[in-house]
Every structure is written in C-alpha cells, then in structure tokens.
C-alpha atoms as a PDB file:
ATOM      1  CA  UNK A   1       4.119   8.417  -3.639  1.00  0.00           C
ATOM      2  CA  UNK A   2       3.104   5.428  -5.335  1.00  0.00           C
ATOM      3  CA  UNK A   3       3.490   3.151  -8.492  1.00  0.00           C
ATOM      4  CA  UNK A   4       1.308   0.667 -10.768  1.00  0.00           C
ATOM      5  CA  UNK A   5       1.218  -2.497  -8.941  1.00  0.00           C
ATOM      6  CA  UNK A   6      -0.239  -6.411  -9.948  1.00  0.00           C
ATOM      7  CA  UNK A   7      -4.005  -6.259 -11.094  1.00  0.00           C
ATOM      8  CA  UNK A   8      -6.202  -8.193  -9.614  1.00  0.00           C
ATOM      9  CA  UNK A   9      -7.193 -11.934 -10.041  1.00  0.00           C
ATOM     10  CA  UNK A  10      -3.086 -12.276 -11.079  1.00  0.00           C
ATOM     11  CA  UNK A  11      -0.787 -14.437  -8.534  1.00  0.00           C
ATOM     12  CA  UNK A  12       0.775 -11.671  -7.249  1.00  0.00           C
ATOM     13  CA  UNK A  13      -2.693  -9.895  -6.104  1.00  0.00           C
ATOM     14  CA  UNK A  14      -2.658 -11.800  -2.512  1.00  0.00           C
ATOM     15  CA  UNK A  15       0.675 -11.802  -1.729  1.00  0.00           C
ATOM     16  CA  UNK A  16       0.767  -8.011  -2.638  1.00  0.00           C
ATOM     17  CA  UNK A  17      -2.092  -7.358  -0.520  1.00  0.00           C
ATOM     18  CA  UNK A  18      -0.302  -8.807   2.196  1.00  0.00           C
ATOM     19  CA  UNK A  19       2.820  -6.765   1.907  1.00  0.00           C
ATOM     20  CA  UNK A  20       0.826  -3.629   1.794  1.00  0.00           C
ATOM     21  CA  UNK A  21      -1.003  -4.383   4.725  1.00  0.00           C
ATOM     22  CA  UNK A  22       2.642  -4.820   6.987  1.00  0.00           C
ATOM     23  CA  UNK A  23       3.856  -1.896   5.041  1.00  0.00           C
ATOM     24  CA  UNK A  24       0.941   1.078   5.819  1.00  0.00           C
ATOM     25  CA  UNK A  25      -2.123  -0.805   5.197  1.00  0.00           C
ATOM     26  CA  UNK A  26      -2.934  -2.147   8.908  1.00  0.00           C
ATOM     27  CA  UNK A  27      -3.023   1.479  10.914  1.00  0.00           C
ATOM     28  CA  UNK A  28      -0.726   1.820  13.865  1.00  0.00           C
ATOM     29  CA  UNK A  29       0.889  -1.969  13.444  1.00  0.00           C
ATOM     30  CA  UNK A  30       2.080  -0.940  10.119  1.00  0.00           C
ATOM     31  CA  UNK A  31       5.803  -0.322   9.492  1.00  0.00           C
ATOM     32  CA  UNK A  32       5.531   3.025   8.310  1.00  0.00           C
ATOM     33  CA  UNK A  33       3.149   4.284  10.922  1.00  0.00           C
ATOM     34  CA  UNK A  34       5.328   2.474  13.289  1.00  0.00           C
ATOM     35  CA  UNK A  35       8.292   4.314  11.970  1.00  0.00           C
ATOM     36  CA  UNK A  36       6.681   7.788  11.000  1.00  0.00           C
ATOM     37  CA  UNK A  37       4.275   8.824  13.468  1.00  0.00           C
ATOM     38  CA  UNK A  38       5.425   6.632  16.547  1.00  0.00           C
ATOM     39  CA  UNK A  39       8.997   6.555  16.402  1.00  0.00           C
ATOM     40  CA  UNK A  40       9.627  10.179  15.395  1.00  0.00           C
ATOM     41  CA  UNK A  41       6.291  12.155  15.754  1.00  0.00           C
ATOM     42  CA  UNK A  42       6.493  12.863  11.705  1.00  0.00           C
ATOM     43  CA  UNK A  43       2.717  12.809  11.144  1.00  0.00           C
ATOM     44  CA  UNK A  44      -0.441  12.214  12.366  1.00  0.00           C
ATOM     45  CA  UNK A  45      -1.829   9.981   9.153  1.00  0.00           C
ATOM     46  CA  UNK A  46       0.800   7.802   7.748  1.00  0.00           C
ATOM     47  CA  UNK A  47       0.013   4.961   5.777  1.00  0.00           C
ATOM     48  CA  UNK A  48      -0.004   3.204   1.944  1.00  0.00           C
ATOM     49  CA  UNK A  49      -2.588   1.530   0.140  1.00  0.00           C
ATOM     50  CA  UNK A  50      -2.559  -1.439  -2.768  1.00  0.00           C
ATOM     51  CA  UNK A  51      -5.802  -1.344  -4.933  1.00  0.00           C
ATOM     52  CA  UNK A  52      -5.954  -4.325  -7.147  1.00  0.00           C
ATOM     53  CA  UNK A  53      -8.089  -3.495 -10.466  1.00  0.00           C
ATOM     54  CA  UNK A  54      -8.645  -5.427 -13.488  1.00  0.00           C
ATOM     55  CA  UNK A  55      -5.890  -4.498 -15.905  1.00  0.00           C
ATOM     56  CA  UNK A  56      -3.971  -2.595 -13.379  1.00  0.00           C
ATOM     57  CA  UNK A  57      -2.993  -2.041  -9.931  1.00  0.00           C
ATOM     58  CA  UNK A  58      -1.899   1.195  -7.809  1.00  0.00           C
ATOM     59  CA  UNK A  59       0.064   0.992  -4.583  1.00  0.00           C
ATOM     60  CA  UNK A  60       0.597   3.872  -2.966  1.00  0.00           C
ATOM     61  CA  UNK A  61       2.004   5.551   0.425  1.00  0.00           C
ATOM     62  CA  UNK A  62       0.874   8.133   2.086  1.00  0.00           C
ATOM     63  CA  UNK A  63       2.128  11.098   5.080  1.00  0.00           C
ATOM     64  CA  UNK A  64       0.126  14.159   6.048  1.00  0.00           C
ATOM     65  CA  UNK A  65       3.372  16.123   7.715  1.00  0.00           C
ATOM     66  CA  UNK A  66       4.632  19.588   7.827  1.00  0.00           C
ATOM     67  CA  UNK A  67       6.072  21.299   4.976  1.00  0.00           C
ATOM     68  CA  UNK A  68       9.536  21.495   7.005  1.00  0.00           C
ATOM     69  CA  UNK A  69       9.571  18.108   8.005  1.00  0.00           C
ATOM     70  CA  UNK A  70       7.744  16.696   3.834  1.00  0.00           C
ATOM     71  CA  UNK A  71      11.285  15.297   2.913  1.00  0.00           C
ATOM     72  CA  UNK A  72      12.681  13.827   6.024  1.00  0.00           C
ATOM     73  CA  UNK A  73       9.152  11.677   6.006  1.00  0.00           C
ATOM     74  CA  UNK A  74       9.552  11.414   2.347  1.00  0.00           C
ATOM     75  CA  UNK A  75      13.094   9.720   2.560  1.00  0.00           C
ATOM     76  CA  UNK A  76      11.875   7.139   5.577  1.00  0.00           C
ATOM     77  CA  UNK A  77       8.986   6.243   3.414  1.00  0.00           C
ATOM     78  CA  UNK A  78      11.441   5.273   0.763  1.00  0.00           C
ATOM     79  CA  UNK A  79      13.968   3.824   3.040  1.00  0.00           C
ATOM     80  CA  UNK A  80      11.216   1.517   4.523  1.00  0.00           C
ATOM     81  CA  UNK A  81       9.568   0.516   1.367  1.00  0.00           C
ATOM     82  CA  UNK A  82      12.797  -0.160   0.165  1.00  0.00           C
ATOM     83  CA  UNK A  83      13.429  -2.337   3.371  1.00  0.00           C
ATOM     84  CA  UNK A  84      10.779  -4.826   2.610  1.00  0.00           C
ATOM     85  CA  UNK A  85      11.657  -4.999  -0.956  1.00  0.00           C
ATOM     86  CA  UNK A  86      15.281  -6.117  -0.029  1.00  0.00           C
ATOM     87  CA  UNK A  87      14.376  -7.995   3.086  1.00  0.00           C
ATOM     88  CA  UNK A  88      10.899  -8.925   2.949  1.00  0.00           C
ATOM     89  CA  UNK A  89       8.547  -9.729   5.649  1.00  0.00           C
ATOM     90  CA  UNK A  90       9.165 -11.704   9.433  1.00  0.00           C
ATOM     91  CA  UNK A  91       7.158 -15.197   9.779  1.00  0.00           C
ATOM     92  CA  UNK A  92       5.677 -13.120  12.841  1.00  0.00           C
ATOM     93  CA  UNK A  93       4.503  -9.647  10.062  1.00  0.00           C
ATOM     94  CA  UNK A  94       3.265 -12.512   7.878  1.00  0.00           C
ATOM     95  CA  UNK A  95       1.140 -14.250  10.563  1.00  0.00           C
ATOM     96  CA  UNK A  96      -0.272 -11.230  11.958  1.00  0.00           C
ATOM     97  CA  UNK A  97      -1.090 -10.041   8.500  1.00  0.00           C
ATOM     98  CA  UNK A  98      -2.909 -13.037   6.923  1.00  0.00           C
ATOM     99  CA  UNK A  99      -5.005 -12.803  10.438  1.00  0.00           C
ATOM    100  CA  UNK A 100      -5.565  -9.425  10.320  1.00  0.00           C
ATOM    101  CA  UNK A 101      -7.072  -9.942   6.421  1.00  0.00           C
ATOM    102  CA  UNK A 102      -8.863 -12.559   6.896  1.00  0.00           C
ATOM    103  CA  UNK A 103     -10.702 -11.347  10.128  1.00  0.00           C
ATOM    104  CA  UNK A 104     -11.656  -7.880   8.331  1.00  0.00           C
ATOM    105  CA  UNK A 105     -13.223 -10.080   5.314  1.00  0.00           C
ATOM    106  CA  UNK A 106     -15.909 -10.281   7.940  1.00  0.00           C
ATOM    107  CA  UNK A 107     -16.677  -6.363   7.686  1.00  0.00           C
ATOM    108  CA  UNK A 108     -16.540  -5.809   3.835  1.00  0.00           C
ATOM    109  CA  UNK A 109     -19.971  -7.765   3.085  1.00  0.00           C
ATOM    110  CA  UNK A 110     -22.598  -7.050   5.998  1.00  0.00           C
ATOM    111  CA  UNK A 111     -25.565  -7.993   4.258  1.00  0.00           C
ATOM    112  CA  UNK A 112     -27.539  -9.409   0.729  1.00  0.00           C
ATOM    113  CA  UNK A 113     -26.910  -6.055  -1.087  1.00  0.00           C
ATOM    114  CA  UNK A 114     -23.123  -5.712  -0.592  1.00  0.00           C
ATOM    115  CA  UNK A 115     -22.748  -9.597  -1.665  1.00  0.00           C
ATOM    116  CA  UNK A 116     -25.233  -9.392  -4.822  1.00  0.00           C
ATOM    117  CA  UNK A 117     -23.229  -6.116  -5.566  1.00  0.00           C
ATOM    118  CA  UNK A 118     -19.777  -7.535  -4.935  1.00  0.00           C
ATOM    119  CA  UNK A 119     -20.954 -10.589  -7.188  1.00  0.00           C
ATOM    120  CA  UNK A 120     -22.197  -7.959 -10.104  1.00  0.00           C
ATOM    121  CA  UNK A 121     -18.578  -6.402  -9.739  1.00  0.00           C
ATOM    122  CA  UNK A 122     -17.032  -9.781 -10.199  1.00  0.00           C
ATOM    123  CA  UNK A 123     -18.890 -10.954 -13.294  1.00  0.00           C
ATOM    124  CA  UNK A 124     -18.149  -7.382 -14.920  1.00  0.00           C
ATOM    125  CA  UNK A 125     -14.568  -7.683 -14.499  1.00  0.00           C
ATOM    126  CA  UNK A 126     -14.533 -10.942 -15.761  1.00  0.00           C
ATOM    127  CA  UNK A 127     -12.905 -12.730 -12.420  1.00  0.00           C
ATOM    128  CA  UNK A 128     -14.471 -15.978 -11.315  1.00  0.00           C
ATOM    129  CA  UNK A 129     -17.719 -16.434  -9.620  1.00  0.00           C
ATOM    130  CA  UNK A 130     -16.067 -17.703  -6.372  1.00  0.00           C
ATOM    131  CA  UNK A 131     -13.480 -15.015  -6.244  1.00  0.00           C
ATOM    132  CA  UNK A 132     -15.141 -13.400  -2.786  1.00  0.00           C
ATOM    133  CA  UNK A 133     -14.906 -17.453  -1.299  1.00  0.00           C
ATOM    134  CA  UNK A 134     -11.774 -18.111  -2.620  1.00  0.00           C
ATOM    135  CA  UNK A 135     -10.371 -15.079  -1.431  1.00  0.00           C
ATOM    136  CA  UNK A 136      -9.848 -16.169   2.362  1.00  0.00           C
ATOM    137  CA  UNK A 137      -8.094 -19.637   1.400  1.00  0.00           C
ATOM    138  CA  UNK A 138      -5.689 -17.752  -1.108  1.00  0.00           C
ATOM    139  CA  UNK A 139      -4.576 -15.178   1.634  1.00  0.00           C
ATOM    140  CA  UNK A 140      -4.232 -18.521   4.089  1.00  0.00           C
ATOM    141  CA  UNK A 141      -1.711 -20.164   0.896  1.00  0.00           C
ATOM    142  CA  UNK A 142       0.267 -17.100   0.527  1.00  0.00           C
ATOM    143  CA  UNK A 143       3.727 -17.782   1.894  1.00  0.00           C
ATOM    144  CA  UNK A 144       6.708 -15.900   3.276  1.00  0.00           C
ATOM    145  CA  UNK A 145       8.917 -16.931  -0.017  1.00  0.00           C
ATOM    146  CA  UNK A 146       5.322 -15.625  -1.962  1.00  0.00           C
ATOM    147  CA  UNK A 147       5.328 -12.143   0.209  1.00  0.00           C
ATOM    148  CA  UNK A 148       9.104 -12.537  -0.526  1.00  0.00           C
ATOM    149  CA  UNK A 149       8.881 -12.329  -4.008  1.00  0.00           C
ATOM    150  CA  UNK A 150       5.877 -10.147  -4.862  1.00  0.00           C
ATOM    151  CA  UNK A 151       8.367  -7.379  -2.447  1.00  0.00           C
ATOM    152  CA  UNK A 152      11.493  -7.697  -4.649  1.00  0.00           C
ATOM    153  CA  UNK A 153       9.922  -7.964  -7.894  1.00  0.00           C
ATOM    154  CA  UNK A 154       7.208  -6.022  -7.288  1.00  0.00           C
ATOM    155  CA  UNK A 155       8.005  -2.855  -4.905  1.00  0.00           C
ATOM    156  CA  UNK A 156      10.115  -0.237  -6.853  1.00  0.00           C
ATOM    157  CA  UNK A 157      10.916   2.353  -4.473  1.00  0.00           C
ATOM    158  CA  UNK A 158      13.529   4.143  -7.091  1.00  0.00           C
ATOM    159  CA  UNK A 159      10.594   4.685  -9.723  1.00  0.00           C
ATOM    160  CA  UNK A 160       7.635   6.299  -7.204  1.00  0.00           C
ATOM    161  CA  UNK A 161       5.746   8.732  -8.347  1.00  0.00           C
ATOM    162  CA  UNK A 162       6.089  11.648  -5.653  1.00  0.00           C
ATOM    163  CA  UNK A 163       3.504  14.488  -4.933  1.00  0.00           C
ATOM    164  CA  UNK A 164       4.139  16.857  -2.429  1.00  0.00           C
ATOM    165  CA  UNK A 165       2.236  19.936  -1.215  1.00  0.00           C
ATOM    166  CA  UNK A 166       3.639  22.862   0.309  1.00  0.00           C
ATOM    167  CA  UNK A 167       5.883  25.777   0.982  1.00  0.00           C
ATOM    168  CA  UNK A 168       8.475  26.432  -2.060  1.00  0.00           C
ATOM    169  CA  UNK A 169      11.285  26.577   0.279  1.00  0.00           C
ATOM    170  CA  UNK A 170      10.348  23.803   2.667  1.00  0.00           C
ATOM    171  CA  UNK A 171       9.980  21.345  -0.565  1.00  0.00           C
ATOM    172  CA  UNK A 172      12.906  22.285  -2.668  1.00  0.00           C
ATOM    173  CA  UNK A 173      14.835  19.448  -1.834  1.00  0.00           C
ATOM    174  CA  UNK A 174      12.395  17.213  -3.076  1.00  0.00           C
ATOM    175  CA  UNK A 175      14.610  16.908  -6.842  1.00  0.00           C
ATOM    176  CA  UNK A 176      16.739  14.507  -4.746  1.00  0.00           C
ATOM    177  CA  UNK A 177      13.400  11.846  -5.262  1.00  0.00           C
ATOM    178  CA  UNK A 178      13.246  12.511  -8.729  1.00  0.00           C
ATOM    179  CA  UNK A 179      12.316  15.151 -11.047  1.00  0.00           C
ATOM    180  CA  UNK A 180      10.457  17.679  -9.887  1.00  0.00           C
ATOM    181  CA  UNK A 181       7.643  19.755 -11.456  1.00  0.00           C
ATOM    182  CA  UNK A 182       6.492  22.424  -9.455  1.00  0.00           C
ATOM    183  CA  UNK A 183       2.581  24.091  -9.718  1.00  0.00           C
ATOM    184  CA  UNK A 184       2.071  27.234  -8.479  1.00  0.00           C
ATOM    185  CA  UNK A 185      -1.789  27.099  -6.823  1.00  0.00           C
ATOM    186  CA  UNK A 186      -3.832  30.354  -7.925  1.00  0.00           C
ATOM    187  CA  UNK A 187      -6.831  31.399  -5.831  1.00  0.00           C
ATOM    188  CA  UNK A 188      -9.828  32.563  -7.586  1.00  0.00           C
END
C-alpha cells in the first residue's frame, strides 16, 4: 500500500525520511514490524519504504502474509500508519532514528566510484552540489514538531493505494480499504 510522498531536496524530504524509518524503514525496531511480525506472528517481511525523487516521492508499506490472514495485516498497517499521522513520533523514536540515519550514511558511499556517481546523480537532478554533506546536518536539524508535521500533513492512510495477492475468497474483504479491482492471473 502506498501513496506519492515529498520529492526530494523539498523541506519535508528529511523529516519524511525520518518518519519512514520509525514506521517500517529500520527492520525489527520499526513500528510495523514491531506490531506485525513480533506482536502477532502476521508475517515474516513487514516493512515500508519512502523514496524521495526529483518531482515526486513514493512511500510505501509493505507485508508478505497469508492470504487468510492479507486483511487483518492490511487493517494494522493502516491503523499504525494512521497512529503516527495523528500522534506522531516519541523524543526517544526520534533520537533513535536520526542515529540510526546518520550511522548508515556511512554504508551508502564505500569508495571513489559510488561518491563520483552519487555526485553525477546530484548534478542531473538539479539538487545542490553539497546535498550528500549536507545531508547528515539536515537529519541532525529535523525536529519532533518537523517529524510532527511532515506525519499529519503528509501520511494519508485513507487514500493508499492497496495491492493484494491471493486467494479470491481469502481477499474479498479487501473493498472495505477501498475499491477493489480484481485480476484474474492466467498461466501460459
């Protein structure tokens, strides 16, 4: 499930990526993982992702569950996103977060290529020269009212997008989140 979300180089880019990461983008610390595979044994891969793009942005959420138990994982996904929209983040998800981002900044540029290739990707899309630098002290700046805001303004859990793959039966609740369009897969 997923929705357009803040391109990047705007305002709400860091913040954003900070509320993803508490949401599903951090693994087994992440709220939905927490929630989804932890607490109830829903799935085995739970998680979202925000990708910031010039133009455009795309967060999305992910489960890999059974077809029986698609909509009771569907619903918590909602409920949770829906969660941090209304109530944001703790001082102790933000903290943890903004470490967490700025630690794995480390790993995404391991040597001369990856930096000359980041840079070429920069000056295509028209974002600053420094944006890679400046990246780390933005993530420091954002604050909780920032993650706040970017979560109520920016996270519409009504208007996702949902996919689902699987049994007829087992899905057919699923025009409760929306409407529905189903596909009937052919094989060949």
């Amino acid at each position: 499930m997923g929705h357009l979300a803040p391109p990047k180089g705007s305002p709400e880019y860091y913040p954003f990526t900070v509320v993803d990461h508490v949401l599903g983008g951090s693994g087994f610390g992440s709220r939905l993982t927490s929630a989804i595979r932890s607490d109830r044994g829903l799935a085995y891969s739970v998680g979202s992702f925000y990708r910031g793009d010039v133009g455009y942005g795309v967060f999305a959420a992910y489960c890999m569950t059974k077809s029986e138990s698609a909509l009771e994982a569907a619903r918590l996904m909602r409920g949770i996103i829906a969660g941090v929209r209304d109530a944001g983040l703790t001082a102790e998800e933000l903290r943890r977060a903004k470490d967490a981002i700025v630690n794995n900044l480390i790993f995404s540029v391991d040597g001369t290529r990856e930096v000359v290739a980041q840079r070429m990707g920069f000056e295509y899309d028209g974002l600053p020269a420094d944006f890679l630098e400046g990246f780390r002290d933005r993530i420091e700046a954002v604050t909780l009212e920032d993650v706040r805001a970017a979560a109520a303004g920016l996270l519409h859990p009504e208007a996702l997008s949902v996919v689902a793959v699987g049994g007829a039966d087992a899905l057919a609740g699923f025009g409760e989140l929306g409407p529905a369009t189903p596909i009937t897969l052919r094989r060949y």
